[in-house]
Protein backbone atom coordinates (compact mmCIF):
# COMPACT_ATOMS: atom_id res chain seq x y z
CA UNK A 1 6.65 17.15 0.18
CA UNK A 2 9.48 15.31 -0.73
CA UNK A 3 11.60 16.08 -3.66
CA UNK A 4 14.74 13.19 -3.62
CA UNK A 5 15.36 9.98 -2.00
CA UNK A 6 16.12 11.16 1.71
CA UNK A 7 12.82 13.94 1.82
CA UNK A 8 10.58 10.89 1.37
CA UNK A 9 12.26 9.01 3.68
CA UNK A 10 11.70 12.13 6.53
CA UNK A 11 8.23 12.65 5.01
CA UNK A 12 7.34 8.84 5.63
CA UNK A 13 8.70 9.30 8.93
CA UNK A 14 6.96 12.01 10.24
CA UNK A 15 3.71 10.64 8.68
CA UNK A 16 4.44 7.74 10.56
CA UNK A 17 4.86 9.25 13.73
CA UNK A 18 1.83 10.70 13.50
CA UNK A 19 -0.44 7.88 12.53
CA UNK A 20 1.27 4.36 12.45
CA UNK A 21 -1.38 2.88 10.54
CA UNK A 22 -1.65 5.99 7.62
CA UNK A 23 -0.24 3.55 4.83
CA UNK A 24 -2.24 0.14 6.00
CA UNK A 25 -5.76 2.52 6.47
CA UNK A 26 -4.90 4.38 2.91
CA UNK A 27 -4.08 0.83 1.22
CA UNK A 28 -7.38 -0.62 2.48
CA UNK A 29 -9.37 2.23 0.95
CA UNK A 30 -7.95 1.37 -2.51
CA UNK A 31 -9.07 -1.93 -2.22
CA UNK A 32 -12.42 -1.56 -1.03
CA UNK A 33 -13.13 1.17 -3.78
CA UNK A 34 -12.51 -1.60 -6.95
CA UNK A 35 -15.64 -2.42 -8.25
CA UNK A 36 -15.86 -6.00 -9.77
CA UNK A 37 -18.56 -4.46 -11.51
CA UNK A 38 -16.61 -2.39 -14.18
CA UNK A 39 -15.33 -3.87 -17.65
CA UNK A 40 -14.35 -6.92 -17.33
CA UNK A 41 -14.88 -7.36 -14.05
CA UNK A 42 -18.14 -9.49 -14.05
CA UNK A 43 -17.37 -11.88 -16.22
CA UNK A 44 -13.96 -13.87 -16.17
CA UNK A 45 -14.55 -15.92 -19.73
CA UNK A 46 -15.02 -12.74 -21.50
CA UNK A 47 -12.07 -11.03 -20.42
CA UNK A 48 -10.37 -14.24 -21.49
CA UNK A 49 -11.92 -14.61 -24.46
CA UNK A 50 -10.84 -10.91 -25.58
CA UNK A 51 -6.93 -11.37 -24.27
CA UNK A 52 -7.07 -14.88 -26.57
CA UNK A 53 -7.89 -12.60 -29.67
CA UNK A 54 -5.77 -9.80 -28.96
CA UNK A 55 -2.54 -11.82 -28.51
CA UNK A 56 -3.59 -13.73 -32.01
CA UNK A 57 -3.67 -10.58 -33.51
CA UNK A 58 -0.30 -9.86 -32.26
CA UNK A 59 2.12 -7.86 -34.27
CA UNK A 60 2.50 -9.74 -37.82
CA UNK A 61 0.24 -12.45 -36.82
CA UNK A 62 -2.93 -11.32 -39.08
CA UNK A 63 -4.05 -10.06 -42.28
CA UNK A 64 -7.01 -7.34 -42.85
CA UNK A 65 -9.41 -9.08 -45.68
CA UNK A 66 -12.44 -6.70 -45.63
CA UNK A 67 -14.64 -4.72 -44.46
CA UNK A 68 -18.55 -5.11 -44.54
CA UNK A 69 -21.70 -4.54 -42.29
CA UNK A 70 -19.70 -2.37 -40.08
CA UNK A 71 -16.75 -5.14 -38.98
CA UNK A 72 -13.34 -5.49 -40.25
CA UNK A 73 -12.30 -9.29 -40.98
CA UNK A 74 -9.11 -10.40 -40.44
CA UNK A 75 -6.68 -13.68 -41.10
CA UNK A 76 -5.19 -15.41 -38.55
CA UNK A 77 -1.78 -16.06 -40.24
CA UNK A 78 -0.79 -18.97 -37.62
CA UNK A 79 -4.53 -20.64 -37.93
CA UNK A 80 -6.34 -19.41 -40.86
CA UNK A 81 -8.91 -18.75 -38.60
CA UNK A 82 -10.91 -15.40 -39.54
CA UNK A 83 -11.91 -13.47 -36.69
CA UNK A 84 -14.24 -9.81 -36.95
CA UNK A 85 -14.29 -6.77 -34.99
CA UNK A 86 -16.38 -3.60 -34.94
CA UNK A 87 -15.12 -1.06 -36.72
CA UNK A 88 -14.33 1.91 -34.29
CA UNK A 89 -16.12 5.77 -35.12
């Protein structure tokens, strides 16, 4: 185990010498275990959707109006636009 700079330099290399392909064969596994499955994963125009209202709700960029039916409302300072979310337990 390496503790500095040069240890995981002689710990790569011994690992290496070993098995040349340890890092390629460990790097594949990663990728084959993602599962496009998982938040937002299945569906592209959600994901999007949720980054668009996120960054408008940026730091200084809304204003809380109310709460009702178990959503908070907020202003969009920049659009006027009101936007609601659930309101978290």
């Amino acid at each position: 185990m390496s503790g500095n700079k040069i240890g995981g330099q002689k710990s790569a290399a011994k690992i290496l010498a070993k098995d040349p392909t340890f890092y390629s064969r460990i790097g594949s596994k990663g990728g084959q275990k993602s599962s496009p499955t998982k938040g937002f994963g299945d569906n592209r125009e959600r994901a999007a959707a949720a980054g668009r209202i996120a960054g408008k709700l940026s730091k200084r960029g809304h204003k809380y109006l109310r709460t009702e039916n178990g959503f908070n409302y907020y202003i969009f300072k920049a659009t006027g636009e009101e936007v609601k979310f659930p309101v978290k337990d």
